[in-house]
C-alpha atoms as a PDB file:
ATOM      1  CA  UNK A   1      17.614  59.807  -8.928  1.00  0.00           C
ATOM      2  CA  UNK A   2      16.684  56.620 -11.518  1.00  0.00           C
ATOM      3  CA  UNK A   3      13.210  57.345 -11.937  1.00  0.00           C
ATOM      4  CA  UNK A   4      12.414  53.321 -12.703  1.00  0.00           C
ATOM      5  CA  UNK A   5      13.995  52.694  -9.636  1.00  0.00           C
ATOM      6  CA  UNK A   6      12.121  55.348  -7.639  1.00  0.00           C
ATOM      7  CA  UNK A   7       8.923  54.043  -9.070  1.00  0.00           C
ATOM      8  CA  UNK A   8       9.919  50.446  -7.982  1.00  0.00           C
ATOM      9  CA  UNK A   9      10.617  51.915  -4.054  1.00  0.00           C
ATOM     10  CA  UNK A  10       7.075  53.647  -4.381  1.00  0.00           C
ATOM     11  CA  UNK A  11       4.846  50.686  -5.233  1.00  0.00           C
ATOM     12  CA  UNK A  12       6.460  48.571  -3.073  1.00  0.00           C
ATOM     13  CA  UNK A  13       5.740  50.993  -0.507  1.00  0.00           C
ATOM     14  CA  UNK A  14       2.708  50.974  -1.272  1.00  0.00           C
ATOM     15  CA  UNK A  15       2.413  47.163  -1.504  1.00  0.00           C
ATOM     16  CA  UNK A  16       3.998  46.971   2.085  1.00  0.00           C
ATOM     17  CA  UNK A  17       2.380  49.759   3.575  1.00  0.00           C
ATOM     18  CA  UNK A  18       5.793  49.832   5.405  1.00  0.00           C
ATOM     19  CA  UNK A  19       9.365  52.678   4.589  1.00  0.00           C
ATOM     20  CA  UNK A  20      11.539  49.800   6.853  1.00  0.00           C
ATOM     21  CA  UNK A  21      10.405  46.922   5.600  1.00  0.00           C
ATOM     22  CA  UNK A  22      10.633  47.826   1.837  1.00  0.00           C
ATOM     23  CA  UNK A  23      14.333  49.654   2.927  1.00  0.00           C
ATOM     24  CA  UNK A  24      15.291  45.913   4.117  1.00  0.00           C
ATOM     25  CA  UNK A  25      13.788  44.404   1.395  1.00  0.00           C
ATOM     26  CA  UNK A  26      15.994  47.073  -1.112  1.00  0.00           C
ATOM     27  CA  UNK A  27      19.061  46.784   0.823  1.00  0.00           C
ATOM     28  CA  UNK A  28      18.878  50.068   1.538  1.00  0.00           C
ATOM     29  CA  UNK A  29      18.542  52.860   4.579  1.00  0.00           C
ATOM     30  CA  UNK A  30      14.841  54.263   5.702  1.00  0.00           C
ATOM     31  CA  UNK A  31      15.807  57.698   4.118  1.00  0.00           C
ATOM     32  CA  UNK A  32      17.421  56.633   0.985  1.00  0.00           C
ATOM     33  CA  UNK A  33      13.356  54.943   0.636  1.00  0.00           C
ATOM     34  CA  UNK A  34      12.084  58.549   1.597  1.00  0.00           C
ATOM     35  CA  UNK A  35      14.375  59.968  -0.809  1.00  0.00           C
ATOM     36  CA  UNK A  36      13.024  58.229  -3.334  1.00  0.00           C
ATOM     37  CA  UNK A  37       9.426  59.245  -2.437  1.00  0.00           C
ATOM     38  CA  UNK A  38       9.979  62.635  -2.392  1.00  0.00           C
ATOM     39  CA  UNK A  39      12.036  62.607  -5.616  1.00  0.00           C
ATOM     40  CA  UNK A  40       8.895  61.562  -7.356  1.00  0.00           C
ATOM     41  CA  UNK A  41       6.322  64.005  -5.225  1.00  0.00           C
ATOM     42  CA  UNK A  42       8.850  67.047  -6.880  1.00  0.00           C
ATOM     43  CA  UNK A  43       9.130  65.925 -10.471  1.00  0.00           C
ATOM     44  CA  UNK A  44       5.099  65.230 -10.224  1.00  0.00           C
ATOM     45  CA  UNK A  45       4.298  68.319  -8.047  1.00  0.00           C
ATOM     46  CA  UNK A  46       1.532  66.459  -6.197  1.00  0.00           C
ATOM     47  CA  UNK A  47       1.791  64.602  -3.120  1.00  0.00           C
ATOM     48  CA  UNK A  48       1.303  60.964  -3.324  1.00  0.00           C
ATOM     49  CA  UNK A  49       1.639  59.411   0.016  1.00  0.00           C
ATOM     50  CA  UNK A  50      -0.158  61.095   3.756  1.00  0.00           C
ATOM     51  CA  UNK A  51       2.271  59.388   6.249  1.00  0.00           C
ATOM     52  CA  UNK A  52       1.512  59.159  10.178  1.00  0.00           C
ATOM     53  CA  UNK A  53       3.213  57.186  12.572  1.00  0.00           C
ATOM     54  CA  UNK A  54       0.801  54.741  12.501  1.00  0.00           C
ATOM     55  CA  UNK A  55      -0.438  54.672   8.916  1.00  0.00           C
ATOM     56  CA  UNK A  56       0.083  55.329   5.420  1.00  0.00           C
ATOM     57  CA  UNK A  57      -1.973  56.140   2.782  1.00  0.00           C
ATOM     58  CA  UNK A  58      -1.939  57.486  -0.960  1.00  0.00           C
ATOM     59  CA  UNK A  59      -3.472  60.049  -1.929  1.00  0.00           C
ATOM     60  CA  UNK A  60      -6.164  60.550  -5.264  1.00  0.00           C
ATOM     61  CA  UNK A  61      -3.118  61.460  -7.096  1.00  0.00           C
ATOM     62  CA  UNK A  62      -1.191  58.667  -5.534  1.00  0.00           C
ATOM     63  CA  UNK A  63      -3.765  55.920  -6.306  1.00  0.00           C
ATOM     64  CA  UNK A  64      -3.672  56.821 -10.233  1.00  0.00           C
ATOM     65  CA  UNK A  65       0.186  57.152 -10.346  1.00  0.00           C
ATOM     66  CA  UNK A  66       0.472  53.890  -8.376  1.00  0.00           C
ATOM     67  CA  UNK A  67      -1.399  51.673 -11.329  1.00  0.00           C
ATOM     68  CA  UNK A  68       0.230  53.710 -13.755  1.00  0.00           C
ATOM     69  CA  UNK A  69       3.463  52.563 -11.619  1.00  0.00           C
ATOM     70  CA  UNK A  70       2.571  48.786 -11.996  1.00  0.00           C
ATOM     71  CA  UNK A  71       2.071  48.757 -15.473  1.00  0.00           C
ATOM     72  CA  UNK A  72       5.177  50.585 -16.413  1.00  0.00           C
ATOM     73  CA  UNK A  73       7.316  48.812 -14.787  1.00  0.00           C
ATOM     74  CA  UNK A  74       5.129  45.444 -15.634  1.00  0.00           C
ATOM     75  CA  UNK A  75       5.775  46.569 -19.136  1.00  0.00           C
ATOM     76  CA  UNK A  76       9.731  46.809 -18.756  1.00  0.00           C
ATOM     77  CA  UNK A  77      10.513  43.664 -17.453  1.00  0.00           C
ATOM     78  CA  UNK A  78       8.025  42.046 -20.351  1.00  0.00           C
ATOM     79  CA  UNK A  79      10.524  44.437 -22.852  1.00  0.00           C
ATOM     80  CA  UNK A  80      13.298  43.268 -21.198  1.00  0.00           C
ATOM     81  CA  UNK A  81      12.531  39.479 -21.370  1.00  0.00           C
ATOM     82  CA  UNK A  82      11.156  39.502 -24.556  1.00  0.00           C
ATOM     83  CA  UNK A  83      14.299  41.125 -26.429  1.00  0.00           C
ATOM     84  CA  UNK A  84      16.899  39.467 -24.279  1.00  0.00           C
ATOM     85  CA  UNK A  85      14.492  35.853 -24.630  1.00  0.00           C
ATOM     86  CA  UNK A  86      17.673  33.173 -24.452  1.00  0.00           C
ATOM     87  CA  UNK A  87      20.257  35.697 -23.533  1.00  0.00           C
ATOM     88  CA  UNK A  88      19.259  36.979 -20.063  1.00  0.00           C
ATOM     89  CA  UNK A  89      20.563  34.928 -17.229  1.00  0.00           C
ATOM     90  CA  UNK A  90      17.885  34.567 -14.288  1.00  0.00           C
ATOM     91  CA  UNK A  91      19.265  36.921 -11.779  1.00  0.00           C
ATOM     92  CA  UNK A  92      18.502  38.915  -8.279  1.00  0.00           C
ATOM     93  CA  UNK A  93      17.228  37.581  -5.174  1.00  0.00           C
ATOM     94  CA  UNK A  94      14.602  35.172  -5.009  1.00  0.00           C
ATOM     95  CA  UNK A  95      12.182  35.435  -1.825  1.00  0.00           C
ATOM     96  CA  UNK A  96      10.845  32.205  -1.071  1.00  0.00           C
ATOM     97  CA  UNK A  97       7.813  31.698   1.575  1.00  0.00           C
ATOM     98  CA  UNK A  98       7.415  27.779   2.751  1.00  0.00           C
ATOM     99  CA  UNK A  99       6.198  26.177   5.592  1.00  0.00           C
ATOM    100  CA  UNK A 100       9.328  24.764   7.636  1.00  0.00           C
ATOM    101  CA  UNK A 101       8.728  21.163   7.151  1.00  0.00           C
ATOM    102  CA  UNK A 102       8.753  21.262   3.324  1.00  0.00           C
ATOM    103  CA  UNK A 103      11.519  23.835   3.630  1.00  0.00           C
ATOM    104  CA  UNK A 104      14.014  22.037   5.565  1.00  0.00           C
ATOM    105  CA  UNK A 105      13.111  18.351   3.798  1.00  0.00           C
ATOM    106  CA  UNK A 106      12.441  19.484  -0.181  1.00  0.00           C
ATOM    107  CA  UNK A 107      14.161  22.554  -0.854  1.00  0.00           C
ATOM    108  CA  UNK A 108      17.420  22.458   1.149  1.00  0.00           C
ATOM    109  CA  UNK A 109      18.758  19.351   0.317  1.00  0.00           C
ATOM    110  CA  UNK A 110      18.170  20.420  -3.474  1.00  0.00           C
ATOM    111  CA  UNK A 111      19.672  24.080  -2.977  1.00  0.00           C
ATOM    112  CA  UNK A 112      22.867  24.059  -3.725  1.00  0.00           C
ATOM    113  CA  UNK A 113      22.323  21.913  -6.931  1.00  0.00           C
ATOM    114  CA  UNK A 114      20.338  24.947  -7.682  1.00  0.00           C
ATOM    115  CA  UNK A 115      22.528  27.776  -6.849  1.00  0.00           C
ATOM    116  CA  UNK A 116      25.784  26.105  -8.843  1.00  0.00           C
ATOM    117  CA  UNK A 117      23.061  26.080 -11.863  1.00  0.00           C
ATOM    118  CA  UNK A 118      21.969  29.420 -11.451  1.00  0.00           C
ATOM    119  CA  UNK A 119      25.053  31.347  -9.756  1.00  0.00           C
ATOM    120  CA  UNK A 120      23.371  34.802 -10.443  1.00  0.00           C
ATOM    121  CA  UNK A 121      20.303  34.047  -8.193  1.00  0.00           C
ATOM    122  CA  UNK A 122      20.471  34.624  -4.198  1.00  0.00           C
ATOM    123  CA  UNK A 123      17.794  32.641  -2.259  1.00  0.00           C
ATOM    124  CA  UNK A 124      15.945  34.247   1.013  1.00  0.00           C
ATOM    125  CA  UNK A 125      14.156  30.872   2.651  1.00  0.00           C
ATOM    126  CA  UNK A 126      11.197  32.699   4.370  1.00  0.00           C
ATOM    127  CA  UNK A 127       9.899  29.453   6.902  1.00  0.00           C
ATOM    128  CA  UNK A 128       5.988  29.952   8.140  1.00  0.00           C
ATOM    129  CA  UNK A 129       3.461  27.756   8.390  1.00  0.00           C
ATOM    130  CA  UNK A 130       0.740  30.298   8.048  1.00  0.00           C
ATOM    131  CA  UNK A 131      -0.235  31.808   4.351  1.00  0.00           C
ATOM    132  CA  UNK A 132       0.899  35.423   4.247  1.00  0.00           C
ATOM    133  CA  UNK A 133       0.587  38.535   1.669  1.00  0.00           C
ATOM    134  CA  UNK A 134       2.396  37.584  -0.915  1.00  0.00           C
ATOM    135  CA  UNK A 135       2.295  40.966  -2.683  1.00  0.00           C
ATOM    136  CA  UNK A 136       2.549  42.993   0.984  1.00  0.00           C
ATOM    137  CA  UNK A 137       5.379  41.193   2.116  1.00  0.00           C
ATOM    138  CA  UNK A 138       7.548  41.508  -1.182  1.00  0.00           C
ATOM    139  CA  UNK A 139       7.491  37.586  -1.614  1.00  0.00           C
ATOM    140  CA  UNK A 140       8.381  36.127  -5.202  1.00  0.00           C
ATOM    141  CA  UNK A 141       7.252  32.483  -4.621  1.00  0.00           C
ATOM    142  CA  UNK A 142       5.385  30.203  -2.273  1.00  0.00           C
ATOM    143  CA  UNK A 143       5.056  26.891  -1.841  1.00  0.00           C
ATOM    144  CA  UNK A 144       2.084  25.816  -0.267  1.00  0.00           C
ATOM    145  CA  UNK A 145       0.051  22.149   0.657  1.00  0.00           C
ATOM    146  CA  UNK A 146      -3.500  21.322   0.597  1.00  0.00           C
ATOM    147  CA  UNK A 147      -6.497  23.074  -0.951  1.00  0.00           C
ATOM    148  CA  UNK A 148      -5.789  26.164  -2.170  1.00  0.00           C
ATOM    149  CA  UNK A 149      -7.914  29.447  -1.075  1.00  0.00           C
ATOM    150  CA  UNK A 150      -9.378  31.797  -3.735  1.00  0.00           C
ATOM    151  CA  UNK A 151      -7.149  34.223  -4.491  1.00  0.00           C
ATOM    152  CA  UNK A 152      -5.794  36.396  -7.476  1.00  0.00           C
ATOM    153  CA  UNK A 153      -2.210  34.401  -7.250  1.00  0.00           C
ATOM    154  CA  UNK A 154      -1.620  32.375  -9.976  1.00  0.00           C
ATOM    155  CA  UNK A 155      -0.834  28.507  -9.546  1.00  0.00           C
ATOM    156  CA  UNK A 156       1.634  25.964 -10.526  1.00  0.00           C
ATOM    157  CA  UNK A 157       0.954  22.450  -9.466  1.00  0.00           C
ATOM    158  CA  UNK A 158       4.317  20.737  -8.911  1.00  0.00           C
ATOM    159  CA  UNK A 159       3.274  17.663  -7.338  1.00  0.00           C
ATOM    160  CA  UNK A 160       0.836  15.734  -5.247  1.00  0.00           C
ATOM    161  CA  UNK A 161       2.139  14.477  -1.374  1.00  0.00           C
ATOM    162  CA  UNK A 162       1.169  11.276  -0.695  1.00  0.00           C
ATOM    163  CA  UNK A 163       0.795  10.878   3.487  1.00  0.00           C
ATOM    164  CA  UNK A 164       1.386   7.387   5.364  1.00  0.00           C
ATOM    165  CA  UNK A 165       0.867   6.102   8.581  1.00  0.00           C
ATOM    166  CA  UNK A 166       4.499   5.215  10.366  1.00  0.00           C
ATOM    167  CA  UNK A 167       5.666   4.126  13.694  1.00  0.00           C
ATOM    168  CA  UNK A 168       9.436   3.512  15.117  1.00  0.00           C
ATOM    169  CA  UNK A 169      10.388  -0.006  15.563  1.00  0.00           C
ATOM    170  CA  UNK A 170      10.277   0.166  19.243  1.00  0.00           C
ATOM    171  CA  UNK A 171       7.108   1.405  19.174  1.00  0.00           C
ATOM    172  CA  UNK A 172       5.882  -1.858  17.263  1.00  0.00           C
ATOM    173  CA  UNK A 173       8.052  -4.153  19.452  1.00  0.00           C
ATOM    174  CA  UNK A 174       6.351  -2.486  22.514  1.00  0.00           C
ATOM    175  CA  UNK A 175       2.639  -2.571  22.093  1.00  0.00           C
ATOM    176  CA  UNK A 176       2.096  -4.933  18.785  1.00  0.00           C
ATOM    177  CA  UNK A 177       1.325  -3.760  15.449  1.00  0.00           C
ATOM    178  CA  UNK A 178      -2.198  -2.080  14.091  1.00  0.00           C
ATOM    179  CA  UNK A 179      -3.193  -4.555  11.019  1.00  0.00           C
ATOM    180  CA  UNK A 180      -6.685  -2.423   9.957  1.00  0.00           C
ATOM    181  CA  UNK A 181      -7.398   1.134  11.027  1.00  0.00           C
ATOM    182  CA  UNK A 182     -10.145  -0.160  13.374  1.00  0.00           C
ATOM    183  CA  UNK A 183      -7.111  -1.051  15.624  1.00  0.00           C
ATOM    184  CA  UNK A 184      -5.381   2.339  15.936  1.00  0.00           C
ATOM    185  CA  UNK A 185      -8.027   3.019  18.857  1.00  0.00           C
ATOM    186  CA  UNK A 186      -6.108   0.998  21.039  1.00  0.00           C
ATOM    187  CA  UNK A 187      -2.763   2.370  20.679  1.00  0.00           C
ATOM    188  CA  UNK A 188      -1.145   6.086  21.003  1.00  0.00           C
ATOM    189  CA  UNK A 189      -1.850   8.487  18.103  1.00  0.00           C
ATOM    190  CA  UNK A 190       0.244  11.219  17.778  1.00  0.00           C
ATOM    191  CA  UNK A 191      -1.686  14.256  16.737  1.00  0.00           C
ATOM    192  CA  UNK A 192      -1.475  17.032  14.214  1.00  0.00           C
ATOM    193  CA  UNK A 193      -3.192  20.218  16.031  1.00  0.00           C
ATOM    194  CA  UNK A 194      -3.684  22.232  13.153  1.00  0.00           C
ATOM    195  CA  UNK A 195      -5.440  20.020  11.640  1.00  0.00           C
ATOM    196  CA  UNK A 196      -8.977  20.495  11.267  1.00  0.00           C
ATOM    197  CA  UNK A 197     -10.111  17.557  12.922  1.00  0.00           C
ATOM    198  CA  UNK A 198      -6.897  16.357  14.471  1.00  0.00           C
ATOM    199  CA  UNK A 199      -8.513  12.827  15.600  1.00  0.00           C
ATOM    200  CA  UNK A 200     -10.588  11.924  12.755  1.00  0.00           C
ATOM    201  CA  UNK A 201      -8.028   9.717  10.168  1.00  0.00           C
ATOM    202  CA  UNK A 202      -9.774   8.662   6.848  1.00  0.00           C
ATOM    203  CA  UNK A 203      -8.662   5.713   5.104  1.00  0.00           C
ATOM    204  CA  UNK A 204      -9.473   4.365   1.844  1.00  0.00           C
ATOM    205  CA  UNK A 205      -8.689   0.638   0.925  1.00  0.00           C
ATOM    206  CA  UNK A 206     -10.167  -1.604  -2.299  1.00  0.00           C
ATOM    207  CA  UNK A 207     -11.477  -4.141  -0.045  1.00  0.00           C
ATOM    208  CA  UNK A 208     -13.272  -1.874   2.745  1.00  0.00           C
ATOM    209  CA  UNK A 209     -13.496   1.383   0.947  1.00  0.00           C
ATOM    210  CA  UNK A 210     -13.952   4.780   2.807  1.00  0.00           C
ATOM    211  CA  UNK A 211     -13.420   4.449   6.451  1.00  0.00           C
ATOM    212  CA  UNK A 212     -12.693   6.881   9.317  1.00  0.00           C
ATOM    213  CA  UNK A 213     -11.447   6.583  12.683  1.00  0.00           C
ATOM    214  CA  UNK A 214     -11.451   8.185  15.887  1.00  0.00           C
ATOM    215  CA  UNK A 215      -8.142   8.024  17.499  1.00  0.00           C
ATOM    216  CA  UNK A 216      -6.645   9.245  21.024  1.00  0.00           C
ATOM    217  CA  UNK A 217      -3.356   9.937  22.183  1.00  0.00           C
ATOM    218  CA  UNK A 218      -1.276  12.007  24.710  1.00  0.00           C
ATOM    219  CA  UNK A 219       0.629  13.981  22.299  1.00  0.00           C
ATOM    220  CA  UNK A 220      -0.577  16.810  20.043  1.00  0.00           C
ATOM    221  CA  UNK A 221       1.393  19.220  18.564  1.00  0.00           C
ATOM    222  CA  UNK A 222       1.085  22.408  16.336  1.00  0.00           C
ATOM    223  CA  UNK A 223       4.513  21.625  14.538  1.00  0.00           C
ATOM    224  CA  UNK A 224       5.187  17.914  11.671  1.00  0.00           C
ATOM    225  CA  UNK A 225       9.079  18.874  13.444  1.00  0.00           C
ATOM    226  CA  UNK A 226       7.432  17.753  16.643  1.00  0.00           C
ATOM    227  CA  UNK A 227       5.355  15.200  15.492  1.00  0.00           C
ATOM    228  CA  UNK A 228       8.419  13.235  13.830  1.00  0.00           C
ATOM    229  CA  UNK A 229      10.402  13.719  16.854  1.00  0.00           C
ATOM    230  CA  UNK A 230       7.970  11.923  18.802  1.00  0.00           C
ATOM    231  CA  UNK A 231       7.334   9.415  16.955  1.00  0.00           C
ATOM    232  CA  UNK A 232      11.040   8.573  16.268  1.00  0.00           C
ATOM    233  CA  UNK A 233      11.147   8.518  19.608  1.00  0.00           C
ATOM    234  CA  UNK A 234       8.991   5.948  20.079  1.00  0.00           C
ATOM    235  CA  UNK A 235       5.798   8.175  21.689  1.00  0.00           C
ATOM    236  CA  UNK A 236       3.337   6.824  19.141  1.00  0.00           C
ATOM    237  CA  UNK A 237       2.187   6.526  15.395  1.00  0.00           C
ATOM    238  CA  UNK A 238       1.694   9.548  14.002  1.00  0.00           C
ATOM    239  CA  UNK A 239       0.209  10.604  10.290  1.00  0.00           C
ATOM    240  CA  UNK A 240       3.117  12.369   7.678  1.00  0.00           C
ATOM    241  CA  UNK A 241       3.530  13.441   4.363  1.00  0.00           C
ATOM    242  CA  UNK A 242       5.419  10.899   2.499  1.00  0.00           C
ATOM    243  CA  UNK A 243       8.266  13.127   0.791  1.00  0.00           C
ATOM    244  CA  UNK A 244       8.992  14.708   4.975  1.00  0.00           C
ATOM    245  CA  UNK A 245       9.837  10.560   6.577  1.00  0.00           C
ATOM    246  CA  UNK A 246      11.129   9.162   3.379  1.00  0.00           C
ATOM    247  CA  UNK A 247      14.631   9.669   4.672  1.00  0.00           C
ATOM    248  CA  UNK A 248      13.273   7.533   8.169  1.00  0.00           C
ATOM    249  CA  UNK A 249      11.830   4.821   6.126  1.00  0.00           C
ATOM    250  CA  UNK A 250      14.705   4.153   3.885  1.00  0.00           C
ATOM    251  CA  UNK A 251      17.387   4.130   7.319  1.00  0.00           C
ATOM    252  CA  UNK A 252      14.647   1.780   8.967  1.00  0.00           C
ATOM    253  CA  UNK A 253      14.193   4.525  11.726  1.00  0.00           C
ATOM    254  CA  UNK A 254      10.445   4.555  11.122  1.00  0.00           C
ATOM    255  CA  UNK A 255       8.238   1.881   9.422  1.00  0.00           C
ATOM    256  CA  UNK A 256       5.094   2.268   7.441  1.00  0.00           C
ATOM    257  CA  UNK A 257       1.719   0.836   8.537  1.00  0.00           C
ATOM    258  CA  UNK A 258      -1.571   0.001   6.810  1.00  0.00           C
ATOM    259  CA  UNK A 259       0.306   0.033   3.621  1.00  0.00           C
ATOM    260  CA  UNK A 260      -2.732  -1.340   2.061  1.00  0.00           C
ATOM    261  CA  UNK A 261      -4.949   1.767   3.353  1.00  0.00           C
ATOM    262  CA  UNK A 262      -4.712   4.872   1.558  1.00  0.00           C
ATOM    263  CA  UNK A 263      -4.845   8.400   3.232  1.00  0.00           C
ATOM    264  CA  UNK A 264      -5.867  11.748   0.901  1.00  0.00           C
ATOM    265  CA  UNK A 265      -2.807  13.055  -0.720  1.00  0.00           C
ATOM    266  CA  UNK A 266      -2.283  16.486  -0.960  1.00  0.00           C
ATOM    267  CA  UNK A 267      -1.299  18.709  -3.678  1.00  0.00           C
ATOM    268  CA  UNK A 268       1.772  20.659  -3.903  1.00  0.00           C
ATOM    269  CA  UNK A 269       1.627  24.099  -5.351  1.00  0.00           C
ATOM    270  CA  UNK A 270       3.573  26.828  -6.247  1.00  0.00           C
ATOM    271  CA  UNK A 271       2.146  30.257  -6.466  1.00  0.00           C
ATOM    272  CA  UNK A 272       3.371  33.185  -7.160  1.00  0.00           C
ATOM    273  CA  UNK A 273       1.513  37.163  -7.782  1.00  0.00           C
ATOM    274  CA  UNK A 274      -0.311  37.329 -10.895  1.00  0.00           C
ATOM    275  CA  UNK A 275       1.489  39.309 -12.874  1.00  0.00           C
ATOM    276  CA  UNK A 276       1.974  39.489 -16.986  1.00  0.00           C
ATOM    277  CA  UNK A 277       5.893  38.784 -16.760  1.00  0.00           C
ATOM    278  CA  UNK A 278       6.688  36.045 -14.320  1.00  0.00           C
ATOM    279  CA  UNK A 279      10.745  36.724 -13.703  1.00  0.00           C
ATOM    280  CA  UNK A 280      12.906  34.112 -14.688  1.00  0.00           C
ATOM    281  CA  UNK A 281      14.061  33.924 -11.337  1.00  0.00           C
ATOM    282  CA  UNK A 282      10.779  32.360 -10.730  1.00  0.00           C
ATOM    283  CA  UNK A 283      10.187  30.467 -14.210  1.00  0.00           C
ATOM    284  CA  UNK A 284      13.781  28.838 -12.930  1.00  0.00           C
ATOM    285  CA  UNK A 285      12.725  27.626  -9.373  1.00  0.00           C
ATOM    286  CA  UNK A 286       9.430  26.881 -10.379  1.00  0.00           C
ATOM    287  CA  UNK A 287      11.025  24.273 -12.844  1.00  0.00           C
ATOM    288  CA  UNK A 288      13.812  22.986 -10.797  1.00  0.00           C
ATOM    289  CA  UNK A 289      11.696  22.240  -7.908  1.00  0.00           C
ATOM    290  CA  UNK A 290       9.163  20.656 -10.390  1.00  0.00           C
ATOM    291  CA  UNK A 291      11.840  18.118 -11.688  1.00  0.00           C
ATOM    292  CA  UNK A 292      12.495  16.607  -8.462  1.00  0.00           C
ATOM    293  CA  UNK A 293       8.736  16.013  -7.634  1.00  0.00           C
ATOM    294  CA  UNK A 294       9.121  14.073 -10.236  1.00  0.00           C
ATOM    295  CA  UNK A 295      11.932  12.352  -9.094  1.00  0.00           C
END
């Protein structure tokens, strides 16, 4: 067997903690994946991995061979991209994590602008709105909103995400419209669950400065999908990231409020395993996606 390629199969084994998953992720069977393993354990004459049904772990041997793994193969690609700088086409499949809102709003409408540019790459949309392993579940890129955690995964900012307050036009026509924040506590606010404090809205205006408000409504929900709904629907005002209702504003399906009140914007980043070579698959989404924040 290719020995780089077993190596690959092994640390992302180990990475996954998982034979199926990485066999999905390689496009290949469960035993071709144990194959591989093995291979290694008989050129090395040690045992690397102690497998169970339930668990799997590496062994002393395993644990050295596994960082001597990474920076092998670390050291290849860097080889690779350094001789071939100019000359390599980004290739391969690119596994993309994003939450479902900025999935479906930012990077589909782009994607096929993308994949005529770069015909070589294959996209895998991975939709969740909860931060995952990056490195466990074999994931090349993320895009992700808000304050950032501590982590070893290595940052791009692409953007920042300005939010606004918006309401449908029957909505307005029905029960008047809010001229200061003071006023959304008479009216139905549509609210973000996973929020941390779902009914506390802070504004920020040059006249009034720093303001919050307590609001009330009937509606909460744990998905942005759900909160536009409603509120095209006419259930209530709701808050939303600019980029995710700029389509509704411009076909006069929703209409922005308090325009002269400012919510906190939040930064859009992309982040990616720290790593010394950064594939160009990445480099090339990372830069793409970049250029239409911009836009």
């Amino acid at each position: 067997m290719d020995v780089m390629l077993s190596m690959a199969v092994f640390r992302r084994v180990v990475e996954a903690k998982n034979f199926s998953a990485v066999a999905r992720e390689c496009n290949m069977s469960q035993s071709t994946v144990s194959k591989h393993i093995a291979a290694l354990e008989e050129r090395l004459g040690t045992k690397l991995l102690n497998r169970s049904t339930r668990s799997l772990k590496l062994t002393e041997a395993g644990k050295e061979y596994y960082h001597h793994c990474i920076r092998i193969l670390n050291d290849f690609q860097e080889a690779e991209a350094s001789v071939g700088k100019g000359k390599i086409k980004p290739t391969g499949t690119l596994r993309i994590n994003t939450s479902a809102a900025f999935g479906r709003t930012f990077i589909l409408p782009y994607l096929s602008e993308f994949l005529e540019q770069y015909p070589e790459i294959n996209v895998e949309l991975l939709f969740d709105d909860d931060y995952v392993d990056l490195v466990k579940e074999g994931i090349d890129l993320a895009i992700r909103i808000g304050p950032l955690a501590d982590s070893t995964l290595i940052a791009r900012k692409l953007g920042s995400g300005p939010r606004v307050v918006v309401a449908s036009p029957g909505y307005l026509v029905k029960h008047g419209r809010p001229k200061k924040p003071a006023d959304l506590v008479e009216h139905d606010c549509l609210l973000y669950s996973l929020q941390k404090s779902p009914d506390r809205w802070y504004f920020n205006s040059l006249q009034e400065g720093e303001e919050s408000v307590r609001v009330t409504g009937r509606l909460q929900a744990s998905s942005p999908d759900a909160i536009c709904d409603a509120t095209l629907n006419g259930l209530g005002i709701s808050v939303l990231h600019e980029w995710y209702v700029r389509k509704y504003l411009r076909e006069g399906k929703l209409i922005m409020i308090l325009k002269d009140y400012k919510l906190a914007a939040y930064d859009i980043h992309a982040v990616y395993p720290e790593r010394k070579f950064v594939p160009q698959k990445v480099k090339s989404m990372i830069e793409f996606l970049a250029s239409k924040m911009d836009k």
